[in-house]
PDB file of N, CA and C in Angstrom:
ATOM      1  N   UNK A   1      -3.054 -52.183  61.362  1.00  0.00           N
ATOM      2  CA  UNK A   1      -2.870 -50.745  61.227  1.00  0.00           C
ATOM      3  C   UNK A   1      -2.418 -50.464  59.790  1.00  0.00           C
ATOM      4  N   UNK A   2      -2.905 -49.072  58.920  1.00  0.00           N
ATOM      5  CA  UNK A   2      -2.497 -49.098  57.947  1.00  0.00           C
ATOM      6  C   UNK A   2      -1.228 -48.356  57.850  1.00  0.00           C
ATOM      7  N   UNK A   3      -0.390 -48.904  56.530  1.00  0.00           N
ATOM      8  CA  UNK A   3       0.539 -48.693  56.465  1.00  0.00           C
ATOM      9  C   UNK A   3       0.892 -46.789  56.541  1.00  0.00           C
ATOM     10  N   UNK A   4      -0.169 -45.935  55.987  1.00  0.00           N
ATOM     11  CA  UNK A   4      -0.210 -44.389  56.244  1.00  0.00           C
ATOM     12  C   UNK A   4      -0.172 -43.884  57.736  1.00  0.00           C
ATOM     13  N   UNK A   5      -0.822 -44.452  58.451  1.00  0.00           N
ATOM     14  CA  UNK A   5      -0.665 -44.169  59.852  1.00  0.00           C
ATOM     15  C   UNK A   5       0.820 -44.836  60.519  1.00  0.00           C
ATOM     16  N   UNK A   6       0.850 -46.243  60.205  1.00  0.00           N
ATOM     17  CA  UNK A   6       2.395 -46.535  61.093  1.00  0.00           C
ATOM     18  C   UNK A   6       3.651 -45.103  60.653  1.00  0.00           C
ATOM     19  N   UNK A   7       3.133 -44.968  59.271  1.00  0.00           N
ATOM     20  CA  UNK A   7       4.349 -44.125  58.871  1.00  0.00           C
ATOM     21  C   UNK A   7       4.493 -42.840  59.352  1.00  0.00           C
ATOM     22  N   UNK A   8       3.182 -42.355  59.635  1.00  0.00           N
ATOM     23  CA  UNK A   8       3.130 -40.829  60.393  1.00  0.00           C
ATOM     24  C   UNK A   8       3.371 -41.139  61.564  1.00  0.00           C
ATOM     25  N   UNK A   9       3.060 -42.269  62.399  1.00  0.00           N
ATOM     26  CA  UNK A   9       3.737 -42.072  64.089  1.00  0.00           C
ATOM     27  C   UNK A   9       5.155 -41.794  63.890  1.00  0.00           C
ATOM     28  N   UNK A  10       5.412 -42.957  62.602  1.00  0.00           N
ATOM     29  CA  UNK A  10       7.161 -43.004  62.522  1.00  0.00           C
ATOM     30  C   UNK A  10       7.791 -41.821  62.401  1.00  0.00           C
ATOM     31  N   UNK A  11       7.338 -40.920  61.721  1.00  0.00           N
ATOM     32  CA  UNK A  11       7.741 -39.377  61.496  1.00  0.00           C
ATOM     33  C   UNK A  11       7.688 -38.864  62.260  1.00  0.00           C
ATOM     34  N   UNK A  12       6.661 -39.149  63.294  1.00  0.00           N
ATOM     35  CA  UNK A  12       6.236 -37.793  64.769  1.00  0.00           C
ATOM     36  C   UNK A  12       7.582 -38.479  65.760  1.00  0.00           C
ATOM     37  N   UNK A  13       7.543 -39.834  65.705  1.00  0.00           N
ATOM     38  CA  UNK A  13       8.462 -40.881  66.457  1.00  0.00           C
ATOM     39  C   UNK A  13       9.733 -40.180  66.402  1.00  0.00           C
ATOM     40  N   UNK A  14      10.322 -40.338  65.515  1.00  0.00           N
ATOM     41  CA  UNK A  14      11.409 -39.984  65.068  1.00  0.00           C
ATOM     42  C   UNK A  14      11.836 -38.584  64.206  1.00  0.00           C
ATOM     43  N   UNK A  15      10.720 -37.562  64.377  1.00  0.00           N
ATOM     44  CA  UNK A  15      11.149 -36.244  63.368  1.00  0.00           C
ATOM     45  C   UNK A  15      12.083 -36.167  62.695  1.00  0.00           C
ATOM     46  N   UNK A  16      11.515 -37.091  61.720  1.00  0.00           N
ATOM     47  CA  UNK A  16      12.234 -37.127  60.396  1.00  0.00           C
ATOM     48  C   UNK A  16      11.407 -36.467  59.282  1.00  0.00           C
ATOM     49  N   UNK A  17      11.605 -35.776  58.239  1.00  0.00           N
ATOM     50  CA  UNK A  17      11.223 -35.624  57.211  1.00  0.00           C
ATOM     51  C   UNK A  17      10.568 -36.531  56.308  1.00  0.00           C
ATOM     52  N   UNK A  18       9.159 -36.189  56.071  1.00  0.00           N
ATOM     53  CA  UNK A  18       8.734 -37.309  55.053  1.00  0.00           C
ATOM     54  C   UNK A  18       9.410 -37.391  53.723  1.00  0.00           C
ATOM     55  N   UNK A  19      10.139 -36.548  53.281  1.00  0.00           N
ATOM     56  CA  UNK A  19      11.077 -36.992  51.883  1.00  0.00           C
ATOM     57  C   UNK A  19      12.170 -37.534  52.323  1.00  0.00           C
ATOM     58  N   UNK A  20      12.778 -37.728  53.548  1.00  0.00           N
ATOM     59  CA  UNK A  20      13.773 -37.738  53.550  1.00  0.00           C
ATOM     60  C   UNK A  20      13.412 -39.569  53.919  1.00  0.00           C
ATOM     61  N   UNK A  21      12.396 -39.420  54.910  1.00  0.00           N
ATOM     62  CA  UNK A  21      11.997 -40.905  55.214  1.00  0.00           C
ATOM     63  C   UNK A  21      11.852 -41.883  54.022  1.00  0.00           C
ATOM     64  N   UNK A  22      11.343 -41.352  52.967  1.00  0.00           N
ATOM     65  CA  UNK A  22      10.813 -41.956  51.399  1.00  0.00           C
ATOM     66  C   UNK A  22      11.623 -42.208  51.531  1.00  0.00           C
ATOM     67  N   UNK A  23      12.858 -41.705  51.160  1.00  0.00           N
ATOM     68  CA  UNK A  23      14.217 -41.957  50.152  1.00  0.00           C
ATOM     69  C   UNK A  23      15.056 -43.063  50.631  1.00  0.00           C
ATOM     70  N   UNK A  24      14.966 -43.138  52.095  1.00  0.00           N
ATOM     71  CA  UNK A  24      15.701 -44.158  52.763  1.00  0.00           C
ATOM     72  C   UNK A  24      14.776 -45.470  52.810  1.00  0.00           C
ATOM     73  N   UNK A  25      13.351 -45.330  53.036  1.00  0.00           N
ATOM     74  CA  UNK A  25      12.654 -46.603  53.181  1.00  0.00           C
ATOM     75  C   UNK A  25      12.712 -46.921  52.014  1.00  0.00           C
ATOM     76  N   UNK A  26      12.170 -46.740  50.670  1.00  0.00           N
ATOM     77  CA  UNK A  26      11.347 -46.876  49.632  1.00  0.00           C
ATOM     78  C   UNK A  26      12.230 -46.110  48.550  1.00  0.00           C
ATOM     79  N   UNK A  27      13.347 -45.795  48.384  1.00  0.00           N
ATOM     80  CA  UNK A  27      14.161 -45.140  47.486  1.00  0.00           C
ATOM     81  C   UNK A  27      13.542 -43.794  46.725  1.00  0.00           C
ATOM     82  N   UNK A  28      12.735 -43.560  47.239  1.00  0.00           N
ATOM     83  CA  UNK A  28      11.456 -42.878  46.549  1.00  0.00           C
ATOM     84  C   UNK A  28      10.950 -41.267  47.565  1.00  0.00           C
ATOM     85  N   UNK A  29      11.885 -39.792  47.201  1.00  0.00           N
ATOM     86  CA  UNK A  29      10.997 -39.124  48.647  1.00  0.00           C
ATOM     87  C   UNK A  29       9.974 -38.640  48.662  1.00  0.00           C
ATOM     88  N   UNK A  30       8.906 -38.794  47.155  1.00  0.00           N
ATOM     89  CA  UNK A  30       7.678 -38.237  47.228  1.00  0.00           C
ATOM     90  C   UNK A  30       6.657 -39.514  47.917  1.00  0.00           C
ATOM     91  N   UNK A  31       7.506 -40.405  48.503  1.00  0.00           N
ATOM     92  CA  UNK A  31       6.728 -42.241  48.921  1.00  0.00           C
ATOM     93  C   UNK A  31       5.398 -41.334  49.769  1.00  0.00           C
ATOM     94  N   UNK A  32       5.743 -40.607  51.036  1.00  0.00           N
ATOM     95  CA  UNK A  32       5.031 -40.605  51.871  1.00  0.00           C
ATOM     96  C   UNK A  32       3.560 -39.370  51.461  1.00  0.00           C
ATOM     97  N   UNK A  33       4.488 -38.604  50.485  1.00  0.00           N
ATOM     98  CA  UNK A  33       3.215 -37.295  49.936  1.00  0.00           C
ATOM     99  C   UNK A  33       2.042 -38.322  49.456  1.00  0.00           C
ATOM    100  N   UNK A  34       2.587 -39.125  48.576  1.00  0.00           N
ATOM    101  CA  UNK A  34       1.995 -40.093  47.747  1.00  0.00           C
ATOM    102  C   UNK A  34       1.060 -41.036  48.724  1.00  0.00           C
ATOM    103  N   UNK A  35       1.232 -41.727  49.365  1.00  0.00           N
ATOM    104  CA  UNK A  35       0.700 -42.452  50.497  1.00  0.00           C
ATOM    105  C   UNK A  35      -0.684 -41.547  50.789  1.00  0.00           C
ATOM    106  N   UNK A  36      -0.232 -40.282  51.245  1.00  0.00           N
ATOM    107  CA  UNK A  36      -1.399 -39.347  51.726  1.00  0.00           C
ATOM    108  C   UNK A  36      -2.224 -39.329  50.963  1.00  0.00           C
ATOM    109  N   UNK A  37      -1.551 -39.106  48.903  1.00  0.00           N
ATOM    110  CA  UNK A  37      -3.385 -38.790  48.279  1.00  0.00           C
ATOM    111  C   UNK A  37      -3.169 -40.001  47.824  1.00  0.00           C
ATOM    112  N   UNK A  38      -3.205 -41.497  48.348  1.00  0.00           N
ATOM    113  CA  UNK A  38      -3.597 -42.541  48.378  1.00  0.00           C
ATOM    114  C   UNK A  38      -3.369 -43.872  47.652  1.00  0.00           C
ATOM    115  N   UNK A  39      -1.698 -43.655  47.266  1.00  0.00           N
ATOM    116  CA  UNK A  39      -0.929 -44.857  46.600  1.00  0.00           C
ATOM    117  C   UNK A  39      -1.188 -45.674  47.575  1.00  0.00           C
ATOM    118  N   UNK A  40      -1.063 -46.874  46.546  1.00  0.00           N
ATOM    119  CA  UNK A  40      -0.809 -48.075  47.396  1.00  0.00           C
ATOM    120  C   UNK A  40       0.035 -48.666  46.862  1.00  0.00           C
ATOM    121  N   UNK A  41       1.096 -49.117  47.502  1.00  0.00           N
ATOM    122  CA  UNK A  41       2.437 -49.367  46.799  1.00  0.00           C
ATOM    123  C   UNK A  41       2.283 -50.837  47.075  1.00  0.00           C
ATOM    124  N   UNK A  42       2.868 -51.449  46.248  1.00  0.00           N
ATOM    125  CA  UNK A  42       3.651 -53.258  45.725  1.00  0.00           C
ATOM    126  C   UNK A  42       3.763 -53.529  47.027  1.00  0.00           C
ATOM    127  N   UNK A  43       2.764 -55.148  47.314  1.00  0.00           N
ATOM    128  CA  UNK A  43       3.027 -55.780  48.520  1.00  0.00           C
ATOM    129  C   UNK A  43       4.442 -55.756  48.746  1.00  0.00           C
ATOM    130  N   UNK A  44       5.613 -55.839  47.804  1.00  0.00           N
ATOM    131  CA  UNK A  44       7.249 -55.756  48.452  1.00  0.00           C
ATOM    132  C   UNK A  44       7.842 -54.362  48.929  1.00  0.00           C
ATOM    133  N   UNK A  45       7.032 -53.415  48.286  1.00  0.00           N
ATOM    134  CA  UNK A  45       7.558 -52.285  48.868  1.00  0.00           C
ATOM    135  C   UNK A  45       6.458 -51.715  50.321  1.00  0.00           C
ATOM    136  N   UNK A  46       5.767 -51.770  50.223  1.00  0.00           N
ATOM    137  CA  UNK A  46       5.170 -51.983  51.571  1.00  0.00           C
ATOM    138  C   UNK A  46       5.927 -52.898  52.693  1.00  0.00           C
ATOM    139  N   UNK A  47       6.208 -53.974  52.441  1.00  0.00           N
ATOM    140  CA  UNK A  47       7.064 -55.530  53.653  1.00  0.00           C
ATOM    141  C   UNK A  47       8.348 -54.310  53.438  1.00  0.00           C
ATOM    142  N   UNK A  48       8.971 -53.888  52.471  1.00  0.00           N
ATOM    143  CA  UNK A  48      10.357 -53.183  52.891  1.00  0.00           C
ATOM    144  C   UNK A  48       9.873 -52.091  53.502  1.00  0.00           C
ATOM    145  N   UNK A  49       9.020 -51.270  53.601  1.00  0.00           N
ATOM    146  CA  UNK A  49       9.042 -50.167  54.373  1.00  0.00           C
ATOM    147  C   UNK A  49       8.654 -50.106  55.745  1.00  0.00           C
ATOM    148  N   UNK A  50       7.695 -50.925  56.034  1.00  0.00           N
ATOM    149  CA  UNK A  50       6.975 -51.944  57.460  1.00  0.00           C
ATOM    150  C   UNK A  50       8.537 -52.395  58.254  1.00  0.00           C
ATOM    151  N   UNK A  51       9.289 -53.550  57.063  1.00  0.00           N
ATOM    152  CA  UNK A  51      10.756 -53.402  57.882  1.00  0.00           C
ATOM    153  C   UNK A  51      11.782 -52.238  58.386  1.00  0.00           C
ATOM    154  N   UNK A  52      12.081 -51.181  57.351  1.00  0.00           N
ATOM    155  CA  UNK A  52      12.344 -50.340  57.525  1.00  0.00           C
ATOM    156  C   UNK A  52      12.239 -49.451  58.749  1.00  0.00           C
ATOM    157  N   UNK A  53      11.045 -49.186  59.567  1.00  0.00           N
ATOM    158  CA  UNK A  53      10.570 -48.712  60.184  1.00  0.00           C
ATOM    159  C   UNK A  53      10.837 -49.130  61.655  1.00  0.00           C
ATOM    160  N   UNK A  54      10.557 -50.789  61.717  1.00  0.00           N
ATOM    161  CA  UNK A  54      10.955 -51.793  62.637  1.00  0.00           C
ATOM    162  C   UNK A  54      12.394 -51.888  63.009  1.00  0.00           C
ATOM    163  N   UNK A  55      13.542 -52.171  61.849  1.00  0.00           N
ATOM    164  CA  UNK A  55      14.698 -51.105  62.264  1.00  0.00           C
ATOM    165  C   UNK A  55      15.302 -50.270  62.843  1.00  0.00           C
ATOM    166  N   UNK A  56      14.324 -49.067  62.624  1.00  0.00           N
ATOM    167  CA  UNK A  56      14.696 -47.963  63.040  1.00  0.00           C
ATOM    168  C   UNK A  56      14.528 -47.674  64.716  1.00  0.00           C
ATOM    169  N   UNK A  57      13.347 -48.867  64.972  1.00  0.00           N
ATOM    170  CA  UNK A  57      13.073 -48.829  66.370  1.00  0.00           C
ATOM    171  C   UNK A  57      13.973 -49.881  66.991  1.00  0.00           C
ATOM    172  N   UNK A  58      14.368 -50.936  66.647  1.00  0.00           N
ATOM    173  CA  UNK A  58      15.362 -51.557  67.284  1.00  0.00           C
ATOM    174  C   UNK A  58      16.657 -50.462  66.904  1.00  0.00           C
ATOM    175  N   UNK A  59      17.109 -50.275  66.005  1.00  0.00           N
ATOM    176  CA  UNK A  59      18.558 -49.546  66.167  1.00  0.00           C
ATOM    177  C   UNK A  59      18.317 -48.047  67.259  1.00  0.00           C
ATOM    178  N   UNK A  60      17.452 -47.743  67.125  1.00  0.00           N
ATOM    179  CA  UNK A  60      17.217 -46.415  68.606  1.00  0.00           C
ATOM    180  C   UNK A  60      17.337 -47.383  69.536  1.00  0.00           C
ATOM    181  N   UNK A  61      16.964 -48.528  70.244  1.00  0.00           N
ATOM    182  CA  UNK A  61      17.068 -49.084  71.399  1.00  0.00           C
ATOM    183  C   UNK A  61      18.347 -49.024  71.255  1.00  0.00           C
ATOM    184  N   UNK A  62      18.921 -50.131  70.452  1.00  0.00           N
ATOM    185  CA  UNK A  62      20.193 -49.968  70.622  1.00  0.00           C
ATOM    186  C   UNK A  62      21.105 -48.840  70.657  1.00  0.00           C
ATOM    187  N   UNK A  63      20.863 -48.075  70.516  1.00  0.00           N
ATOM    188  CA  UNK A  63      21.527 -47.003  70.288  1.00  0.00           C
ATOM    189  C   UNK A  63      21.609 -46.499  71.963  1.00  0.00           C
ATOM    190  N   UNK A  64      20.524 -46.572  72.118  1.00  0.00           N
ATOM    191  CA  UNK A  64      20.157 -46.080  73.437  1.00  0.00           C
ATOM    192  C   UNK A  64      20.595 -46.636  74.701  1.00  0.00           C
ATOM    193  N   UNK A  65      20.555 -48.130  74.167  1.00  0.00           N
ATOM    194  CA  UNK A  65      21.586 -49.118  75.278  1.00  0.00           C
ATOM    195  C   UNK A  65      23.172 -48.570  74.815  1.00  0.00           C
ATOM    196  N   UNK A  66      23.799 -48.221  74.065  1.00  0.00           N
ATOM    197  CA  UNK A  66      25.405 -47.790  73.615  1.00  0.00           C
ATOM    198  C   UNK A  66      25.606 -46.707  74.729  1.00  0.00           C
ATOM    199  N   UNK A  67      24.424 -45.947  73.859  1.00  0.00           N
ATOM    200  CA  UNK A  67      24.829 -44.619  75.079  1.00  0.00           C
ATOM    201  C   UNK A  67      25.121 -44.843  76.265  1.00  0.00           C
ATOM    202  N   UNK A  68      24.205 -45.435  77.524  1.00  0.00           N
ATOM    203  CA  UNK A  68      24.285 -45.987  78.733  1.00  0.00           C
ATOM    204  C   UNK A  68      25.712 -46.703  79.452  1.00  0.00           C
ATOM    205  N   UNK A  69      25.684 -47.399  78.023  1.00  0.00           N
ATOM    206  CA  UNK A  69      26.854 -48.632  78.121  1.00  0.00           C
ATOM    207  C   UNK A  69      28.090 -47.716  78.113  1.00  0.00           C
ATOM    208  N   UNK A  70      28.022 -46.790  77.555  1.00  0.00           N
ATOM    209  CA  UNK A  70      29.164 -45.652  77.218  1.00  0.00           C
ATOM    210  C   UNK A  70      29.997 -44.948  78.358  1.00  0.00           C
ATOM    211  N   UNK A  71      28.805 -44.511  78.651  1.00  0.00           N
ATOM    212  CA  UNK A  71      29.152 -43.638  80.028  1.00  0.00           C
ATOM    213  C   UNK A  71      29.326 -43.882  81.070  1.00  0.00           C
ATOM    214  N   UNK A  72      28.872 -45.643  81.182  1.00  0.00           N
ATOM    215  CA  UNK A  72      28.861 -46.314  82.225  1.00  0.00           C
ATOM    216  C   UNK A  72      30.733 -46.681  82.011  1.00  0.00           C
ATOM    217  N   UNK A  73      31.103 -47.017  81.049  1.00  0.00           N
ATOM    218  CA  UNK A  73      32.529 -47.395  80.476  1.00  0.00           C
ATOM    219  C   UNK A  73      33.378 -46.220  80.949  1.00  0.00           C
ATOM    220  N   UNK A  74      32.752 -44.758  80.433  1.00  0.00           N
ATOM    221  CA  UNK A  74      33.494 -43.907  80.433  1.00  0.00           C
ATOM    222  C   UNK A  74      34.037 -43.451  81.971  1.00  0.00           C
ATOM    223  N   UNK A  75      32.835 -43.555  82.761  1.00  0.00           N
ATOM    224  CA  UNK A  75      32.933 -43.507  84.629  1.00  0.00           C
ATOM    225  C   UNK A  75      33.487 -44.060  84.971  1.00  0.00           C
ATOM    226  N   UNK A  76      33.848 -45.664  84.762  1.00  0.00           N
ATOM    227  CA  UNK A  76      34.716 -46.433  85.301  1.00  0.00           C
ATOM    228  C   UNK A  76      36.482 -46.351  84.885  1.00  0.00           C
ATOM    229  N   UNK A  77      36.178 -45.392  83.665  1.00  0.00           N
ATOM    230  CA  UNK A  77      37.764 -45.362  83.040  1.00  0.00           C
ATOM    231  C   UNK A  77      37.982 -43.767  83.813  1.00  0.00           C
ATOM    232  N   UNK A  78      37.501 -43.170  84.536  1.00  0.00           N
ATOM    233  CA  UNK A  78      37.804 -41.879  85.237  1.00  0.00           C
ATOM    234  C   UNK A  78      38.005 -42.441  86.676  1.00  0.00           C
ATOM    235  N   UNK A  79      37.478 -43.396  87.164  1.00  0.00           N
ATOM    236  CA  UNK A  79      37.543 -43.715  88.413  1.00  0.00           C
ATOM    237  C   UNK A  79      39.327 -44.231  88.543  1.00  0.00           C
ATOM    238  N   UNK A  80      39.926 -44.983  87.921  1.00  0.00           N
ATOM    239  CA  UNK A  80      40.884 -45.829  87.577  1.00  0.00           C
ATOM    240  C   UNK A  80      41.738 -44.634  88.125  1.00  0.00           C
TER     241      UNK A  80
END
């Protein structure tokens, strides 16, 4: 898959801002305008932004297991 498409699910994924996404993946927030009329960025900044992305989907799981774990904590400290 190319790297322009993983990055637009990632945006629809996560409604994030494409400048705002640049700046955090790629230090850069015009990364993703740029992508569109058809940079192709440094095999290393591509592997960091591919990671980047991969991140973001494990830390939402996790995040998502906290929450659970939370409330599950928090129910048992009301039951007491």
């Amino acid at each position: 898959m190319s790297l322009l498409t993983m990055v637009e699910r990632h945006l629809r994924r996560e409604a994030v801002a494409p400048s705002r996404f640049g700046r955090e993946a790629a230090g850069d927030p015009r990364f993703v305008f740029d992508l569109r009329r058809g940079r192709e960025p440094r095999p290393a900044t591509e592997a960091r932004v591919r990671a980047f992305m991969m991140g973001q989907q494990s830390l939402g799981a996790l995040q998502g297991s906290a929450l659970v774990c939370g409330k599950r904590h928090e129910q048992r400290e009301n039951e007491k």
